[in-house]
Protein backbone atom coordinates (compact mmCIF):
# COMPACT_ATOMS: atom_id res chain seq x y z
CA UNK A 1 4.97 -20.73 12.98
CA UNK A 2 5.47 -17.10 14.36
CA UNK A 3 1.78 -15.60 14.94
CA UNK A 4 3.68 -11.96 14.45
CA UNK A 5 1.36 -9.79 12.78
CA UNK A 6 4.38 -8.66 10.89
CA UNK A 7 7.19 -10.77 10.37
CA UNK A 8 11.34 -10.03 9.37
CA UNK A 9 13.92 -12.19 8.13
CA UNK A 10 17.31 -11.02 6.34
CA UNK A 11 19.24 -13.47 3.35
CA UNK A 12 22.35 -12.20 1.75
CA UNK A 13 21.60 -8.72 2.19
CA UNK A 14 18.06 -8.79 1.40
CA UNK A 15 15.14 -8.21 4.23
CA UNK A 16 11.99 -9.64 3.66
CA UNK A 17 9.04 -8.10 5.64
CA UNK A 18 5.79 -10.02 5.48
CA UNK A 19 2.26 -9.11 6.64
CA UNK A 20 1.49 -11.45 8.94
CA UNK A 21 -2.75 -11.49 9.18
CA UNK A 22 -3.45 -13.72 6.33
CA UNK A 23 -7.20 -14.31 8.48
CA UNK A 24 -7.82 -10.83 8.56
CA UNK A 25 -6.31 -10.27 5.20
CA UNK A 26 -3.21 -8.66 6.50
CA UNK A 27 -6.07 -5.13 6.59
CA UNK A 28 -4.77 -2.09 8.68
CA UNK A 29 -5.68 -2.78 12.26
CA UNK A 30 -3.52 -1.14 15.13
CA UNK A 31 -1.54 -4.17 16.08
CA UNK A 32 -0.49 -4.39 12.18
CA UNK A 33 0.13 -1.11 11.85
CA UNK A 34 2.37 -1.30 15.21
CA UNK A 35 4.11 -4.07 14.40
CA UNK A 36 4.63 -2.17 10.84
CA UNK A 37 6.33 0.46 12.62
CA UNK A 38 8.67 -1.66 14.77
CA UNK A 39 9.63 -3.76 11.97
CA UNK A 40 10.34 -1.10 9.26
CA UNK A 41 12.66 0.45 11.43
CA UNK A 42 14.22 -2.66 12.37
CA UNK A 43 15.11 -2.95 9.06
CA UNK A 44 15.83 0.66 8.14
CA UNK A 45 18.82 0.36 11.12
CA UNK A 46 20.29 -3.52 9.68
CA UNK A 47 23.41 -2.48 8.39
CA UNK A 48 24.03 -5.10 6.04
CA UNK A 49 20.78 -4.21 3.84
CA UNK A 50 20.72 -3.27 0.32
CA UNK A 51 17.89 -4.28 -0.53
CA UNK A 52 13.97 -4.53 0.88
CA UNK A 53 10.94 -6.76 0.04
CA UNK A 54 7.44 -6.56 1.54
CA UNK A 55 4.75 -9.13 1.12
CA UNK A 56 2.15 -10.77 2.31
CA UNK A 57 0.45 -13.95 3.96
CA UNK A 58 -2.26 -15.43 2.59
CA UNK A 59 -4.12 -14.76 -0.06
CA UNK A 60 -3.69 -10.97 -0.06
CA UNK A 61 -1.29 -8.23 0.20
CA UNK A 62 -3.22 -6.10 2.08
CA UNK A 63 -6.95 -5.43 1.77
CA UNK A 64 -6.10 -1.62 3.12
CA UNK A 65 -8.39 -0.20 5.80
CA UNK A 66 -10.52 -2.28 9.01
CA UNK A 67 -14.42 -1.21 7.47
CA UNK A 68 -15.75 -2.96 10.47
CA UNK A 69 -14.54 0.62 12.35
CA UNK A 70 -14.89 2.49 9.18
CA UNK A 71 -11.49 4.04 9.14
CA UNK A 72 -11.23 4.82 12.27
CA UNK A 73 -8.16 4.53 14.89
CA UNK A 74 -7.91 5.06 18.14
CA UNK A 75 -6.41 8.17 18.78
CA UNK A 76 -7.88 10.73 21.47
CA UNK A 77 -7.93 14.23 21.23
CA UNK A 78 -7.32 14.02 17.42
CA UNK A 79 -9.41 16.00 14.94
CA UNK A 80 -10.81 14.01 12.27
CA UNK A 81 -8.53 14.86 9.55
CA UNK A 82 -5.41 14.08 11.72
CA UNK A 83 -7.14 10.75 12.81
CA UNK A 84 -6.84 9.58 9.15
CA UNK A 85 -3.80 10.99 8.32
CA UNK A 86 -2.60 9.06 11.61
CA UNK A 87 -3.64 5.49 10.50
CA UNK A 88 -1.89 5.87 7.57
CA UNK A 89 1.35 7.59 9.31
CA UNK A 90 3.24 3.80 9.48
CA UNK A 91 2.94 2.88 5.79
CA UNK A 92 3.81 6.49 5.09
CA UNK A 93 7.40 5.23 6.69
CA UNK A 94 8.00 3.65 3.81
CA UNK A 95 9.36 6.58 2.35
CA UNK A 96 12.09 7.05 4.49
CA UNK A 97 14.17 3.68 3.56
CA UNK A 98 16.81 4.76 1.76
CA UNK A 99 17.17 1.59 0.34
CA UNK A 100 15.53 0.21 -2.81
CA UNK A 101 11.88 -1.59 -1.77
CA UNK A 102 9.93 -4.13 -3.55
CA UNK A 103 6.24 -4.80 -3.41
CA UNK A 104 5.96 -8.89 -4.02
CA UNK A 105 1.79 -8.36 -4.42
CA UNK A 106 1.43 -12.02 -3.62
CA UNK A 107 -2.72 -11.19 -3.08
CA UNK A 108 -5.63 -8.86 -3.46
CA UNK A 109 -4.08 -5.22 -2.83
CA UNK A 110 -7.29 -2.40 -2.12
CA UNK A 111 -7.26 0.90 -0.77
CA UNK A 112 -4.54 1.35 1.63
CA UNK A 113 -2.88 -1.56 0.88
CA UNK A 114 -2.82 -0.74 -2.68
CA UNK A 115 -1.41 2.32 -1.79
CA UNK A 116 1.36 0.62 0.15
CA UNK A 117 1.92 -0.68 -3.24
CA UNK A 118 2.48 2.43 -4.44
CA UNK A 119 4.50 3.66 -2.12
CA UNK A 120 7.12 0.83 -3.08
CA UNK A 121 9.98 1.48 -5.99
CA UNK A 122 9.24 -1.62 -7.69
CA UNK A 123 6.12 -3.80 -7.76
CA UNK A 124 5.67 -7.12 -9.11
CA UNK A 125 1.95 -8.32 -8.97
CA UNK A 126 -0.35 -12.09 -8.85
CA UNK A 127 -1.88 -11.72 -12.81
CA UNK A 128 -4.74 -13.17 -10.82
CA UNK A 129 -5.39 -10.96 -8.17
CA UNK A 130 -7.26 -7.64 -8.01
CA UNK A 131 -5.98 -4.46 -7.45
CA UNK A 132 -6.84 -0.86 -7.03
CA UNK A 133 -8.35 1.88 -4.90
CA UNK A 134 -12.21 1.74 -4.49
CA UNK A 135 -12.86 4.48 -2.31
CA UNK A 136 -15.30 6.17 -4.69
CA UNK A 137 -17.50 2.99 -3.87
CA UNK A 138 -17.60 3.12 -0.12
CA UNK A 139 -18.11 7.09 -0.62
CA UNK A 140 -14.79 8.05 0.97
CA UNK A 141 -12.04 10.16 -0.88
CA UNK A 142 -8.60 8.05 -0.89
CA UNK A 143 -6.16 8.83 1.58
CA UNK A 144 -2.34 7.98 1.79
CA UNK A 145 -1.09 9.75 -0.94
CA UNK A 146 -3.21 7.41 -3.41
CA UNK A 147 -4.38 10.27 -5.50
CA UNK A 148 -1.44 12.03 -6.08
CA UNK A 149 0.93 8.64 -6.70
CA UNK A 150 -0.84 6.79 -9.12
CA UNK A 151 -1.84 9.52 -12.17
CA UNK A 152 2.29 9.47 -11.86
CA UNK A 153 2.21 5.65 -12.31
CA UNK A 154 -0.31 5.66 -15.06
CA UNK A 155 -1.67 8.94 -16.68
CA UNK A 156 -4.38 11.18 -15.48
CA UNK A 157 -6.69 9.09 -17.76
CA UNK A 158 -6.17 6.21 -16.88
CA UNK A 159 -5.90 6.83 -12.90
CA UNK A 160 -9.29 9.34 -13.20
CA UNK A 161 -10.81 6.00 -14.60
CA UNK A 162 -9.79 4.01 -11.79
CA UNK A 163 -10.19 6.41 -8.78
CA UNK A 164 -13.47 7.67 -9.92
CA UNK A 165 -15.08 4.33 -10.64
CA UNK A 166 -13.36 2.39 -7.60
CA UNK A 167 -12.56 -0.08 -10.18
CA UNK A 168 -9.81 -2.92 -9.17
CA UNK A 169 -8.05 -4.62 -12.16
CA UNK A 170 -6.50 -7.52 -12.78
CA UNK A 171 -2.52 -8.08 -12.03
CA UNK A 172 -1.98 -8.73 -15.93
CA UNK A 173 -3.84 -5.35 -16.58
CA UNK A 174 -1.68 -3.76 -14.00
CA UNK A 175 1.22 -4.97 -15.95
CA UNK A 176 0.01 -3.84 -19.20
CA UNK A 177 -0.66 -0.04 -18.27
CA UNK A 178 2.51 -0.09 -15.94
CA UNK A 179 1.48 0.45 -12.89
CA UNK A 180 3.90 -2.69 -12.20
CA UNK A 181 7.08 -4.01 -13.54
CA UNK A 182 5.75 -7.54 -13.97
CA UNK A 183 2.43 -9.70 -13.45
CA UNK A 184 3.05 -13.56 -12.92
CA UNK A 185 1.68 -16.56 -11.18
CA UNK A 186 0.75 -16.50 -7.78
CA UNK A 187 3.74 -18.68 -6.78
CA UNK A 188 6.06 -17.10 -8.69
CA UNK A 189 5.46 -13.56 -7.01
CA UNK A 190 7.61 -13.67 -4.15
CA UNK A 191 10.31 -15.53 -6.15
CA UNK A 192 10.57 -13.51 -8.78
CA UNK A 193 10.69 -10.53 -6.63
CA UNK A 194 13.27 -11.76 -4.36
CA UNK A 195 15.67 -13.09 -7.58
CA UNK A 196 15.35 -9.17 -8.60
CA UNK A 197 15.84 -7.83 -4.67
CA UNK A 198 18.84 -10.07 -4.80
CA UNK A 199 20.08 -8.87 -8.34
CA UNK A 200 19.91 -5.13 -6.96
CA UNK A 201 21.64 -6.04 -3.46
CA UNK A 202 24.78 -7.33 -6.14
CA UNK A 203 25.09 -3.73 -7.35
CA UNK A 204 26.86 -1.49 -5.64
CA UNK A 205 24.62 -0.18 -2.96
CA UNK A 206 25.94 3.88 -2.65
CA UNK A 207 25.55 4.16 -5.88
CA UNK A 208 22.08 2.56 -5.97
CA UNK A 209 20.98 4.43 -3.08
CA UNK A 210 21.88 7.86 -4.40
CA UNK A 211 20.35 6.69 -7.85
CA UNK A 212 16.97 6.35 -5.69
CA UNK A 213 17.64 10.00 -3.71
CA UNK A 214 18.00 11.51 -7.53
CA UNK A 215 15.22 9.84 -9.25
CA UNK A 216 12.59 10.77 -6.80
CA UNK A 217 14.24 14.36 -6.55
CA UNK A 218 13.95 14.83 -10.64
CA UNK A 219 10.48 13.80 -9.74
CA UNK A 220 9.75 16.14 -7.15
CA UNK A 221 8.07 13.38 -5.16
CA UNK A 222 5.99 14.71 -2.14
CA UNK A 223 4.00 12.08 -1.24
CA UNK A 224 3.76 12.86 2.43
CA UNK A 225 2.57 16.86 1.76
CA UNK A 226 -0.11 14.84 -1.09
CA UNK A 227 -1.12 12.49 2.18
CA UNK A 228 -1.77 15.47 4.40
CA UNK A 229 -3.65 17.13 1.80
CA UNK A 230 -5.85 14.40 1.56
CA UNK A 231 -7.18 13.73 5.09
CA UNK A 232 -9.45 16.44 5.26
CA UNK A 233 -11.33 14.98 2.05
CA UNK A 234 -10.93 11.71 3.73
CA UNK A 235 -12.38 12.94 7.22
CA UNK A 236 -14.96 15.10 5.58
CA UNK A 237 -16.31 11.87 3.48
CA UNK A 238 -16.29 9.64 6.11
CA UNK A 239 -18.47 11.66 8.04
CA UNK A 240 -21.21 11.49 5.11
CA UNK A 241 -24.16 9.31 4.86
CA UNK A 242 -22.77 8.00 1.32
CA UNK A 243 -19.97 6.82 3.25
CA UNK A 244 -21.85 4.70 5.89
CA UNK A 245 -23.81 2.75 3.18
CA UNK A 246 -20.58 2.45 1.34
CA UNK A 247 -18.95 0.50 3.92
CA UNK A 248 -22.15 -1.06 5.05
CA UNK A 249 -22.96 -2.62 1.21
CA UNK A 250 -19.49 -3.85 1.04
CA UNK A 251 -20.34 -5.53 4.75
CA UNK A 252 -22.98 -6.92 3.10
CA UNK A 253 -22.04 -8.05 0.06
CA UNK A 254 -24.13 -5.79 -2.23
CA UNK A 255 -24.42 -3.02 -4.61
CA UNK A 256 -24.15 0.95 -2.92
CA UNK A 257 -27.23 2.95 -3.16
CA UNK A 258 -25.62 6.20 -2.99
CA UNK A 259 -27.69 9.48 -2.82
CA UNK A 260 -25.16 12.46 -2.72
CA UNK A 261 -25.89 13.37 1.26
């Protein structure tokens, strides 16, 4: 089997990009996010596209950032807020697919691979698996655009519950406050998602594509400005000593002791 950390593969006008990692939980380390960027616009310049899935192997989607270099890339002679804008910079590219793209959340999606998620038109989650952003419980404000997309998904309410708790719920949960289209079983994910990718390719794909332009135009969807806005926060946070016993609990396996400093 291809060892790819990112793999591609086109059916009937459908692509199908899958994180590749499953052993490292398809998180956000460089080669990933490289191979991310290679693929995406492999895919983005396939003429015969209508229609884009992303997935992953394993038993997660994506479990967002590498905490083993606590959000950090390598990237000399950047300041700290353009250092985590920059790690997030190739899932931000999901933006510019003009085509229609579906999450299939086969696994566990946190932090930036939740926001991935988000950053999808269409999501179709595991019941089983967990979900969510849990930033406030590694002390670090949320980065890639997390804040501003998902009180647009699901309320202020409900996304000041989630974002301020670090809370991850439940794919049937997700479902029910509609932060996804669907929740099934685990082996039904990808499926399902592919049977809808392939029922969108079948319609006609100007039209669909210019029904994507005007819904997110209506919707005055600035997700990159939102991103950019949010790496100071990030940077500044990260720089706390909340945020290295955040990261260091989760290490560990055990409960924060957080002390405002």
């Amino acid at each position: 089997m291809d060892d790819s950390p990112v793999l591609f593969e086109v059916d009937d006008h459908v692509g199908l990009i899958r994180l590749n990692q499953p052993t490292l939980r398809n998180s956000m380390r460089p080669e990933l996010l490289e191979a991310f960027t290679r693929v995406l616009a492999e895919a983005s310049a396939c003429a015969e596209l209508r229609c884009l899935v992303i997935t992953g192997s394993g038993s997660c989607f994506s479990a967002g950032a590498d905490l083993e270099s606590a959000l950090a890339v390598e990237a000399d002679g950047l300041l700290p807020h353009e250092r985590s804008y920059a790690m997030y910079a190739p899932f931000l590219r999901v933006l510019d697919v003009e085509l229609p793209v579906l999450a299939a959340m086969n696994g566990h999606a946190v932090g930036g691979g939740f926001g991935l998620a988000l950053l999808c038109d269409i999501r179709v989650a595991n019941r089983g698996a967990k979900y969510g952003a849990n930033f406030a419980r590694l002390g670090l404000h949320p980065g890639l655009g997390i804040s501003y997309l998902l009180p647009r998904l699901v309320g202020a309410s409900r996304a000041a519950e989630m974002l301020f708790t670090g809370q991850l719920i439940r794919g049937d949960e997700a479902e029910r406050i509609g932060l996804v289209s669907r929740a099934v079983d685990a082996d039904e994910v990808l499926p399902v998602t592919l049977e809808l990718a392939h029922r969108i390719a079948a319609a006609a794909p100007l039209a669909v594509r210019s029904m994507k332009r005007s819904l997110y135009r209506g919707l005055e969807w600035d997700v990159r400005r939102a991103a950019a806005l949010e790496a100071g926060p990030q940077a500044e946070t990260l720089a706390t000593a909340d945020a290295k016993e955040g990261v260091a609990a989760l290490l560990e396996k055990r409960e924060p002791e957080f002390h405002g400093r």
